[in-house]
N, C-alpha and C. Protein backbone atom coordinates (compact mmCIF):
# COMPACT_ATOMS: atom_id res chain seq x y z
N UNK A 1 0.75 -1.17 0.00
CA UNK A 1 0.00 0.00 0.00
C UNK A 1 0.82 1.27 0.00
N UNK A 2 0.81 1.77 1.32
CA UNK A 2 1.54 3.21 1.28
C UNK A 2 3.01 3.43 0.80
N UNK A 3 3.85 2.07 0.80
CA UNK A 3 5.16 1.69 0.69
C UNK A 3 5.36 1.92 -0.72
N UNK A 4 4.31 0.85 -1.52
CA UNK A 4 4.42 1.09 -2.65
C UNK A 4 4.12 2.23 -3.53
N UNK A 5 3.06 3.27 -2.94
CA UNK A 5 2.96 3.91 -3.96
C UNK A 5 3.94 4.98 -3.94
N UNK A 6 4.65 5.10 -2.30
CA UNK A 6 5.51 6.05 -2.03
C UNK A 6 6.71 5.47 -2.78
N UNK A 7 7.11 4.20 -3.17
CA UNK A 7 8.30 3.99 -3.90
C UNK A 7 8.24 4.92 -5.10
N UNK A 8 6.45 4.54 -6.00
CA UNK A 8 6.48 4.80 -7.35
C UNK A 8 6.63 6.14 -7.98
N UNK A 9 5.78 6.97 -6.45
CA UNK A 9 6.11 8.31 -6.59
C UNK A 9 7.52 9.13 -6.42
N UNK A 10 8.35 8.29 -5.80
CA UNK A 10 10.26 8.76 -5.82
C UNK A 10 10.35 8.50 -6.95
N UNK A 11 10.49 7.28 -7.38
CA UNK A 11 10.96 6.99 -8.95
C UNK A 11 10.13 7.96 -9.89
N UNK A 12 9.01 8.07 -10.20
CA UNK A 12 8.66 9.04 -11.10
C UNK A 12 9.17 10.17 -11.01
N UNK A 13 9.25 11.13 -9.57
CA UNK A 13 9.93 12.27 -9.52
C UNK A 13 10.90 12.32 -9.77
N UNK A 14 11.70 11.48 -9.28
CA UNK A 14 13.41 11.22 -9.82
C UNK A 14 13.26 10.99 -11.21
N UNK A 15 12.24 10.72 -11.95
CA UNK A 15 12.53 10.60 -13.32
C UNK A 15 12.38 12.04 -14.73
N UNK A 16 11.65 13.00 -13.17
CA UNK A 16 11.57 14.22 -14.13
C UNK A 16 9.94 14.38 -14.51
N UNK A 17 9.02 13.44 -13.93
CA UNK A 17 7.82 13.31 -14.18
C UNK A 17 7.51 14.83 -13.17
N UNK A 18 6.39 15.83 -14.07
CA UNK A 18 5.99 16.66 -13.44
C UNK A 18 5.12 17.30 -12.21
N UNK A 19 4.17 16.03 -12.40
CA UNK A 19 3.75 15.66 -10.82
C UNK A 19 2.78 14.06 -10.90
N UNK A 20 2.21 14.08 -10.35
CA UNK A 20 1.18 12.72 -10.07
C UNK A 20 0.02 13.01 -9.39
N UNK A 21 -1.15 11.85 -9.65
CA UNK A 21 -2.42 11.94 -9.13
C UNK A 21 -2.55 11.11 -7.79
N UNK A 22 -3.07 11.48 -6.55
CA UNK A 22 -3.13 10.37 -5.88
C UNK A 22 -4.65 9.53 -5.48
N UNK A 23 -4.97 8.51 -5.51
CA UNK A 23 -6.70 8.45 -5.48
C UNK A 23 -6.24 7.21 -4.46
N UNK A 24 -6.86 7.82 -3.41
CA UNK A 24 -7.20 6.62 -2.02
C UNK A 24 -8.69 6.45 -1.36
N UNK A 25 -9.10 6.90 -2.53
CA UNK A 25 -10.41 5.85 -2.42
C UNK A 25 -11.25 6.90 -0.94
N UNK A 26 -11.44 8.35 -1.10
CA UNK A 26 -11.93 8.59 0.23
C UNK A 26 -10.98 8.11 1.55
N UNK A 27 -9.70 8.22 1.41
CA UNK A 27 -9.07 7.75 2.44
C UNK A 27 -8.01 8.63 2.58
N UNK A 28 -8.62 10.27 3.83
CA UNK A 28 -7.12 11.26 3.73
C UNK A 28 -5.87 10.67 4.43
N UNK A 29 -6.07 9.58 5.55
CA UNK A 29 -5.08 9.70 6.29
C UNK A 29 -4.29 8.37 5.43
N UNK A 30 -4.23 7.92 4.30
CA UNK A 30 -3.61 7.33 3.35
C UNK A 30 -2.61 8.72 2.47
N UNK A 31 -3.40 9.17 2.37
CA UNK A 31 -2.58 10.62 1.60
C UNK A 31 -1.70 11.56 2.34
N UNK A 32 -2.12 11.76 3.46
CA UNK A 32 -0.75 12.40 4.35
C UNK A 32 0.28 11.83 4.29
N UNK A 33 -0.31 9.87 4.89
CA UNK A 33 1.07 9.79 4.77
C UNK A 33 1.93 9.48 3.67
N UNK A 34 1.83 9.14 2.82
CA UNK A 34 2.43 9.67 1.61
C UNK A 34 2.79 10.83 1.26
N UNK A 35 2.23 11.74 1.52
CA UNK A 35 2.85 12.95 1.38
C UNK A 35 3.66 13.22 2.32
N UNK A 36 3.56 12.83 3.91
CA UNK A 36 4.26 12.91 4.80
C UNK A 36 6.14 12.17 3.93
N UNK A 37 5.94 10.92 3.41
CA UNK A 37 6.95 10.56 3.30
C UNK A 37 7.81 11.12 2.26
N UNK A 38 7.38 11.36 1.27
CA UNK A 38 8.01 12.01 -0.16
C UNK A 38 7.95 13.09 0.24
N UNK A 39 7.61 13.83 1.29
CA UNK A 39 8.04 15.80 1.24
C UNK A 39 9.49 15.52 0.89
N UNK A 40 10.27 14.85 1.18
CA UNK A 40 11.94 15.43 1.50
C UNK A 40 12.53 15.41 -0.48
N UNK A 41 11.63 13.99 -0.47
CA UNK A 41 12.06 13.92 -2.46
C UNK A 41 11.36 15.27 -3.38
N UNK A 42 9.96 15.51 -3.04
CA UNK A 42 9.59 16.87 -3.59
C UNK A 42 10.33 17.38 -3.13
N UNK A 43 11.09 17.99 -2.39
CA UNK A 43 11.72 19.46 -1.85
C UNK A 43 13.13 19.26 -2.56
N UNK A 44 13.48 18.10 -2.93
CA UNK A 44 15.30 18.16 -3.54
C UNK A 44 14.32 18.07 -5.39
N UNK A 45 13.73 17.50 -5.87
CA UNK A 45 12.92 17.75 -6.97
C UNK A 45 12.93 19.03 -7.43
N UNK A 46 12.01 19.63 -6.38
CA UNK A 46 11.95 21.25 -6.74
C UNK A 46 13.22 22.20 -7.20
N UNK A 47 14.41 21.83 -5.68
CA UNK A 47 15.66 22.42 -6.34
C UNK A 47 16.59 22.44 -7.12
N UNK A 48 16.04 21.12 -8.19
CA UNK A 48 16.98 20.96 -9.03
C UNK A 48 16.95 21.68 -10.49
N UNK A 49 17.55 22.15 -10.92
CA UNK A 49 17.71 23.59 -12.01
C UNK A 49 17.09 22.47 -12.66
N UNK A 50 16.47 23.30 -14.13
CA UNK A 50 15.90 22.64 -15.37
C UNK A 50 17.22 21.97 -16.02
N UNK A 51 16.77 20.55 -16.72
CA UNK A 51 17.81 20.04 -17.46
C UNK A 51 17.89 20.82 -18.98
N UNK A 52 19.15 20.85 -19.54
CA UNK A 52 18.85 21.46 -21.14
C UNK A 52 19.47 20.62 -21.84
């Protein structure tokens, strides 16, 4: 569950993917924590200059 989707969402961000959808089914405290866990990967995401 939360493990996995928090893996899929590092790897996509790390891949340059611009953002993602999350659907837990009516379930917020599924979505915090996921968001709880990937804040630190969004926040190094964000600071990384555009590639050219």
């Amino acid at each position: 569950g939360i493990a996995y989707a928090v893996d899929q969402i590092i790897d996509l961000l790390s891949s340059g993917v611009d953002g993602v959808h999350i659907y837990t089914m009516n379930k917020p405290d599924a979505t915090r924590r996921i968001m709880e866990n990937i804040s630190c990967v969004r926040k190094a995401v964000c600071r990384k200059e555009p590639q050219r």
